[in-house]
Protein backbone atom coordinates (compact mmCIF):
# COMPACT_ATOMS: atom_id res chain seq x y z
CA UNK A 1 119.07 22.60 122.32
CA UNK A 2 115.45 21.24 123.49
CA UNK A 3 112.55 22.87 122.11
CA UNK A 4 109.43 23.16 124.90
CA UNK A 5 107.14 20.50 124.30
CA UNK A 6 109.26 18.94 121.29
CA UNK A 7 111.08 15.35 123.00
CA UNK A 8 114.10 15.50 120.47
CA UNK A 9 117.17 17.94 120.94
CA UNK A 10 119.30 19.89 118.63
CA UNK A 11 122.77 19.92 118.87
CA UNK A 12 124.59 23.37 117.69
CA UNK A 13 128.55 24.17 117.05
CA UNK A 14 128.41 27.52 118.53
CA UNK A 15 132.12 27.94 117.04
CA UNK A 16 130.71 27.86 113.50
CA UNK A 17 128.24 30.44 114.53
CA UNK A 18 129.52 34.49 114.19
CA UNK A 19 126.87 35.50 116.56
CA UNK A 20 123.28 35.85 117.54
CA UNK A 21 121.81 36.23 114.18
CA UNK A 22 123.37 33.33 112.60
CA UNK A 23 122.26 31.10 115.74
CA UNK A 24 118.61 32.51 115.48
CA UNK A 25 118.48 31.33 111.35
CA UNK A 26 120.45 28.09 112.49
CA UNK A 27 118.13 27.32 115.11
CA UNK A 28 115.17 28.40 112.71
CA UNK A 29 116.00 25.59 110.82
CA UNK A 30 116.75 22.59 112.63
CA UNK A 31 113.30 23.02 114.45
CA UNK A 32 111.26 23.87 110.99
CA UNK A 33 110.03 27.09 112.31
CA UNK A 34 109.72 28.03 108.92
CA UNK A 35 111.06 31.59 109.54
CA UNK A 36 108.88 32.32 112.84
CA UNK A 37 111.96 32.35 114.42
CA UNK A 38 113.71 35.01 112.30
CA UNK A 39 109.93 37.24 111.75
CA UNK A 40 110.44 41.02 112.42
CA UNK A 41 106.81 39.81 114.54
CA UNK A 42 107.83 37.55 116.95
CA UNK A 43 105.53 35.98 119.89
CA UNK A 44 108.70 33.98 121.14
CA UNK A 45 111.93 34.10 123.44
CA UNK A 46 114.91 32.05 122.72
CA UNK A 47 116.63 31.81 126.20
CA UNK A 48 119.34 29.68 127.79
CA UNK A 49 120.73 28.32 131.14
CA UNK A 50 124.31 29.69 131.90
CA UNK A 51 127.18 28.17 133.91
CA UNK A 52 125.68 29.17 137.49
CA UNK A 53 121.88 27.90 136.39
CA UNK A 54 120.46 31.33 135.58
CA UNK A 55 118.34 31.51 132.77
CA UNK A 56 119.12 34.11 130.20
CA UNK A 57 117.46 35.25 127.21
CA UNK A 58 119.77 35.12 124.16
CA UNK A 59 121.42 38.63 123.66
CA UNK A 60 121.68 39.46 126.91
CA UNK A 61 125.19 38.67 126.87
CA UNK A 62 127.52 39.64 124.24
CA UNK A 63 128.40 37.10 121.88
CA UNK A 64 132.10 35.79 122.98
């Protein structure tokens, strides 16, 4: 996981995770958001690139 203008990545297990929520808090934490991340106000998109290169925000999908 790389955070935009941060130079260090995050690895996540996303088979300890039981779905969006817990990846949100998880991901919360190992960048220090400290809770921005998990704020009923948020001024942020978590988003991903999938198997064919298309970026996708995180929910868009159901969580397999």
């Amino acid at each position: 996981v790389f955070k935009k203008g941060m130079p260090i990545a995050r690895s996540v297990n996303l088979t300890q995770l039981r779905g969006y929520d817990e990846l949100i808090h998880k991901l919360d934490q190992l960048f220090e958001f400290g809770g921005q991340l998990i704020s009923s106000q948020k001024n942020w998109l978590i988003a991903y690139t999938d198997y064919e290169e298309d970026i996708m925000l995180v929910g868009d999908d159901p969580w397999e």
